[in-house]
Protein backbone atom coordinates (compact mmCIF):
# COMPACT_ATOMS: atom_id res chain seq x y z
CA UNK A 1 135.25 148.95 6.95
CA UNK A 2 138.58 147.06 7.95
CA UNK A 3 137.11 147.65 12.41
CA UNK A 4 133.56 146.38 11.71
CA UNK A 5 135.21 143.36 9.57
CA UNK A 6 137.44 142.53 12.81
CA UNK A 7 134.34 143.45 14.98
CA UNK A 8 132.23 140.61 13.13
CA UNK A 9 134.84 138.09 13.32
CA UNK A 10 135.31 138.40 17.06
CA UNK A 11 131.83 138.30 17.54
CA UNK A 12 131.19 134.79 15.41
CA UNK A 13 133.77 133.57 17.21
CA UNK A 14 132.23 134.41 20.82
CA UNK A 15 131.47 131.50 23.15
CA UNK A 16 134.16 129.33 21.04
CA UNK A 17 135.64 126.41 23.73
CA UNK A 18 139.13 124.77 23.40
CA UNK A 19 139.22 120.94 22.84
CA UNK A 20 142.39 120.60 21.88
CA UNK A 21 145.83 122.39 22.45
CA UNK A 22 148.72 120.90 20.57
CA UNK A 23 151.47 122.38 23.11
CA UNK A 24 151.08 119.99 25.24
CA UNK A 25 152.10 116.69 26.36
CA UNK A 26 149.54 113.60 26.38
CA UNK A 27 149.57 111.23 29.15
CA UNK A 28 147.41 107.68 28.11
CA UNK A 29 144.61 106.86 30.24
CA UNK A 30 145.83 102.88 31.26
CA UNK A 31 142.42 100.44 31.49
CA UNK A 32 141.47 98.22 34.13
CA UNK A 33 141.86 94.64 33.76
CA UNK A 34 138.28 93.46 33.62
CA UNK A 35 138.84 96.29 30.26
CA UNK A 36 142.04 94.47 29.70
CA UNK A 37 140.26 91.11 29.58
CA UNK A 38 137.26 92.71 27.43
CA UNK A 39 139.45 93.71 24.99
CA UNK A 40 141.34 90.16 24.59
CA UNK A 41 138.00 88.32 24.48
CA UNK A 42 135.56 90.25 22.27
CA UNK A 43 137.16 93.54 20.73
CA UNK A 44 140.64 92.04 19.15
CA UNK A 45 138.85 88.28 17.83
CA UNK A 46 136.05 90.61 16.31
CA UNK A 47 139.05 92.81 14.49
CA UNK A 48 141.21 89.71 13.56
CA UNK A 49 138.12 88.67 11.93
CA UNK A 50 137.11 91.79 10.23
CA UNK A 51 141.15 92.42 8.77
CA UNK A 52 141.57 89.14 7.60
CA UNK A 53 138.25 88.85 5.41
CA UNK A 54 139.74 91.72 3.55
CA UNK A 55 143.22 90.36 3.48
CA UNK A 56 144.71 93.28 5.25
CA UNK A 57 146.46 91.14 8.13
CA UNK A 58 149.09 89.36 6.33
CA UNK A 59 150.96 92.99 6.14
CA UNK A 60 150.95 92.66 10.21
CA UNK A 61 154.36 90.18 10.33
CA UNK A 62 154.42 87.45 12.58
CA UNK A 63 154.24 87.99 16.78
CA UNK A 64 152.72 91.44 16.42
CA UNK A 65 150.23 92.04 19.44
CA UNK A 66 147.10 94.24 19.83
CA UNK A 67 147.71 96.88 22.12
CA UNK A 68 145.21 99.29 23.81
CA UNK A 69 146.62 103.12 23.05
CA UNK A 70 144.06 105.16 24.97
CA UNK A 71 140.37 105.11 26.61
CA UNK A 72 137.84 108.43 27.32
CA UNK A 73 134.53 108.58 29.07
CA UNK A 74 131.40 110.25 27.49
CA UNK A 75 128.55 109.38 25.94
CA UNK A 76 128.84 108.43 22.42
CA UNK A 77 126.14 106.20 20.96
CA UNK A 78 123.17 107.52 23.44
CA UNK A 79 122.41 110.38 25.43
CA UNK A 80 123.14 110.34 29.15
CA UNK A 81 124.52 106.97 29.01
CA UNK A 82 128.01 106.03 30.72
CA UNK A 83 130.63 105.08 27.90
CA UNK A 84 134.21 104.55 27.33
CA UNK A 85 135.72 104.62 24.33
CA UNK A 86 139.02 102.41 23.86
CA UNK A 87 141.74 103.34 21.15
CA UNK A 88 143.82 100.47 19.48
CA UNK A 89 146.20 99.30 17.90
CA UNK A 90 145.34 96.16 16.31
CA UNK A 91 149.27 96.00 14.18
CA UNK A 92 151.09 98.26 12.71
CA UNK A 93 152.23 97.98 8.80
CA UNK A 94 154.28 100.38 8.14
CA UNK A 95 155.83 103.82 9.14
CA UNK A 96 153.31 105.71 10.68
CA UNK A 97 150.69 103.16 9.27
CA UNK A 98 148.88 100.98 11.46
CA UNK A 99 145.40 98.98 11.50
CA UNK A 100 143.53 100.71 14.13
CA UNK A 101 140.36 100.44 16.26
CA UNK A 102 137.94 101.92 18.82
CA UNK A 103 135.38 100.08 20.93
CA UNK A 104 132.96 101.41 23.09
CA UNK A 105 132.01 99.45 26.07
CA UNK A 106 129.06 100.17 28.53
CA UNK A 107 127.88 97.97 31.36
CA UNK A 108 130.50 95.64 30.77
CA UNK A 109 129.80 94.89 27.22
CA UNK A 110 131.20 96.12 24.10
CA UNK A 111 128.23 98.78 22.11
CA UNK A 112 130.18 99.76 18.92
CA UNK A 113 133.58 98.99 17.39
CA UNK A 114 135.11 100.63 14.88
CA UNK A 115 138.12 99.53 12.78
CA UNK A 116 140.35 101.82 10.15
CA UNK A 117 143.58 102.25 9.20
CA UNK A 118 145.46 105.12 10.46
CA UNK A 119 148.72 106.84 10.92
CA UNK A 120 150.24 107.41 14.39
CA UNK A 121 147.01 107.79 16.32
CA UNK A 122 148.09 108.06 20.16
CA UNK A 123 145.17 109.44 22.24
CA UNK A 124 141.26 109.73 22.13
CA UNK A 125 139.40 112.31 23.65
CA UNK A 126 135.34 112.61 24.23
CA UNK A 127 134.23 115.91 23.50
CA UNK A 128 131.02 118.09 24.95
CA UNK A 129 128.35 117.65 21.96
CA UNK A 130 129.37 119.89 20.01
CA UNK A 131 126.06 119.89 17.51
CA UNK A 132 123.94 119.49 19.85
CA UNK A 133 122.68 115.73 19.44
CA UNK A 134 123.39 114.64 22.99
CA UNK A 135 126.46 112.69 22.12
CA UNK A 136 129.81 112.69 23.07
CA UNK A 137 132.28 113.48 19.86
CA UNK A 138 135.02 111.20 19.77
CA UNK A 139 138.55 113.29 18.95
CA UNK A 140 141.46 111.40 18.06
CA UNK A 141 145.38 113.01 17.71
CA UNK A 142 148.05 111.86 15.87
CA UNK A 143 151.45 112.65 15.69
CA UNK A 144 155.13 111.06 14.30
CA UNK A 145 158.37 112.48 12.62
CA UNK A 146 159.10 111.91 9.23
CA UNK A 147 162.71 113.40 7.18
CA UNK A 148 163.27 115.66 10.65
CA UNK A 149 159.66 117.09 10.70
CA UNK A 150 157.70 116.23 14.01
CA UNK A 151 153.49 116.41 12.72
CA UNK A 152 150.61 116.75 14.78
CA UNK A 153 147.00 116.36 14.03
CA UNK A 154 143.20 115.89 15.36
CA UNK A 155 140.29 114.33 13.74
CA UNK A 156 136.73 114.38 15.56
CA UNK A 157 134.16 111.76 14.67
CA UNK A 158 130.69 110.90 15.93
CA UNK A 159 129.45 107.17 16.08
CA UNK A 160 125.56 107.75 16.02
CA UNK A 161 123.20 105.42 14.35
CA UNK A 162 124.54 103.21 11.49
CA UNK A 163 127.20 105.26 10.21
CA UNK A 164 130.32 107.17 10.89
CA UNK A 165 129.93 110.68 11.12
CA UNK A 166 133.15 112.24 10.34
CA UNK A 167 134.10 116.41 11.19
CA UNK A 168 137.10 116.47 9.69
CA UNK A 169 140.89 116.82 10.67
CA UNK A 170 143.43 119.42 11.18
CA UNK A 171 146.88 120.09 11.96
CA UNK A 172 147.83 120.93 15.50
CA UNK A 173 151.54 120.95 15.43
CA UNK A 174 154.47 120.97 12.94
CA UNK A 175 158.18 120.80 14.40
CA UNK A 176 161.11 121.74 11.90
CA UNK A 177 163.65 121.81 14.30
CA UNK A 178 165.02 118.03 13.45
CA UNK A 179 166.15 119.37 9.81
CA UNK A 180 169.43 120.63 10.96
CA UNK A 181 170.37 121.96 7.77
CA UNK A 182 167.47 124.75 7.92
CA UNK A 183 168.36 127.73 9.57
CA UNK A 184 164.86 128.95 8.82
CA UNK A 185 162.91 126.21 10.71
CA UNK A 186 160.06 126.68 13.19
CA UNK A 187 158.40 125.25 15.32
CA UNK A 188 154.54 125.68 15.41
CA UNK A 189 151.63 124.33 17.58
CA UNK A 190 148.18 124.76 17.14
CA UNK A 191 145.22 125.49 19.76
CA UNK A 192 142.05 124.23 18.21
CA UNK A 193 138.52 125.77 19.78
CA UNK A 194 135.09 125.37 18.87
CA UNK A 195 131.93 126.64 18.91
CA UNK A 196 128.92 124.30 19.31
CA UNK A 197 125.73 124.24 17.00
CA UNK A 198 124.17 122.34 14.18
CA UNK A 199 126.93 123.47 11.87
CA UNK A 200 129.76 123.34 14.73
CA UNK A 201 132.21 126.24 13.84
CA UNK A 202 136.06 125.78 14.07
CA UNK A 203 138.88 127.99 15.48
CA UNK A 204 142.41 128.11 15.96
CA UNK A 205 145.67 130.00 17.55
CA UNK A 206 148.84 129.88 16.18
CA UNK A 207 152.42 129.48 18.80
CA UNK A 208 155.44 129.97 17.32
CA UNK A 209 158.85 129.75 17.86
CA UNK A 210 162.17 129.68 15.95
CA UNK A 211 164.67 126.63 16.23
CA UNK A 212 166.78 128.20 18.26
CA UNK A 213 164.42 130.32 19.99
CA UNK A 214 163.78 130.25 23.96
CA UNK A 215 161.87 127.35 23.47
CA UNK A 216 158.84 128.54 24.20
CA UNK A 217 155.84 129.06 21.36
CA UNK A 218 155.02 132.62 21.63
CA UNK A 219 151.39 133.57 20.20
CA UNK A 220 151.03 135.11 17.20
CA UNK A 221 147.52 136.90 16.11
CA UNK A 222 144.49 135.82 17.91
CA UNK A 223 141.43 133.37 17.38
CA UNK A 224 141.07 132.38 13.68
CA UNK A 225 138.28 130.49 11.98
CA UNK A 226 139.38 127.63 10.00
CA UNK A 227 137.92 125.27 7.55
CA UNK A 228 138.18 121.60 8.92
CA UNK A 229 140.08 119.46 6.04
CA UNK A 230 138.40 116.37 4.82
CA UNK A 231 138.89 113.59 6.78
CA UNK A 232 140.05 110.62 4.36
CA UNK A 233 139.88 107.52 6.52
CA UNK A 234 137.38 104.96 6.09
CA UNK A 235 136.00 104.01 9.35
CA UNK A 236 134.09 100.39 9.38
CA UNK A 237 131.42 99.93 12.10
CA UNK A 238 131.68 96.21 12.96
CA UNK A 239 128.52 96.80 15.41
């Protein structure tokens, strides 16, 4: 019983493609300056305006400036056409709290815009239609350290239509090793796979390593399916 159990889980999880691996180090994608210069025009007057009707930019402080994190290429509100997708930070208001954003530009112009508020969110990825709609996913990671514990996660999103469809999140890295007072800490990072259809199916492998191990995340058990948690964030389409 126990073999044709394993047997069906490896086949479900056939044909399952990694999108995210949270070993590794991200590099931001910088943006031109005619992006630069799109950004400071349209995208941050638009989000000024949008965080101030709901009295949410008086947390920002004084001299704070809007900062581009991060830009992807894809598809993401049609099929077939050539997107980017810009991550910002519009301020940040607190530790590992900031007022966040993510405008999509094609042809110059800006197509959608998105504002939230999120926690440490440092990179933006476009990912392959995964339910088969023709449009590009957008992932997002985040990451910090809080009381010696380094945290990593992803959430994937898909801006179709009039709303904000939202996959879910989950954890793709969780560091111990800055509580120096336990000698049981690990380190663990998380590959995250998929496997594309209507009802997209999630996977994931586990690395892991002690504190004082070699330093390098050794795996441990194979491909997993996983339930996506929810994703909590309220994402605003401003257009």
């Amino acid at each position: 019983m126990l073999a044709t159990m394993v047997a069906h889980r490896d086949a479900l999880a056939q044909n399952a493609k990694p999108i995210f691996d949270g070993r590794l180090t991200l590099t931001p994608t910088k943006l031109s300056s005619s992006e630069e210069k799109l950004m400071k025009d349209k995208v941050v007057p638009a989000a000024r305006k949008s965080w101030h009707e709901r009295e949410r930019d008086q947390e920002c402080g004084t001299g704070f400036a809007s900062t581009p994190t991060d830009i992807a290429a894809g598809s993401f509100t049609k099929p077939k056409a050539d997107q980017k997708a810009i991550l910002y930070q519009y301020c940040e208001v607190g530790h590992d709290m900031t007022l966040n954003g993510i405008a999509v530009i094609e042809n110059g112009q800006v197509v959608a815009h998105v504002v939230y508020e999120g926690g440490g969110d440092h990179a933006i990825g476009a990912l392959p239609d995964i339910n088969g709609n023709g449009l590009s996913e957008i992932l997002l990671a985040a990451g910090g350290t809080n009381q010696g514990i380094t945290w990593g996660s992803i959430s994937i999103i898909e801006l179709g239509g009039t709303e904000v469809t939202q996959f879910g999140r989950t954890e793709t890295l969780s560091d111990e090793c800055g509580r120096a007072d336990d000698k049981n800490a690990k380190t663990k990072a998380y590959r995250i796979s998929v496997k594309a259809g209507p009802s997209p199916a999630f996977y994931r492998e586990v690395y892991s390593d002690s504190c004082e191990g070699s330093g390098t995340r050794k795996k441990v058990g194979g491909l997993t399916a996983i339930s996506m948690d929810e994703d909590k964030v309220e994402y605003q389409l401003l257009k």
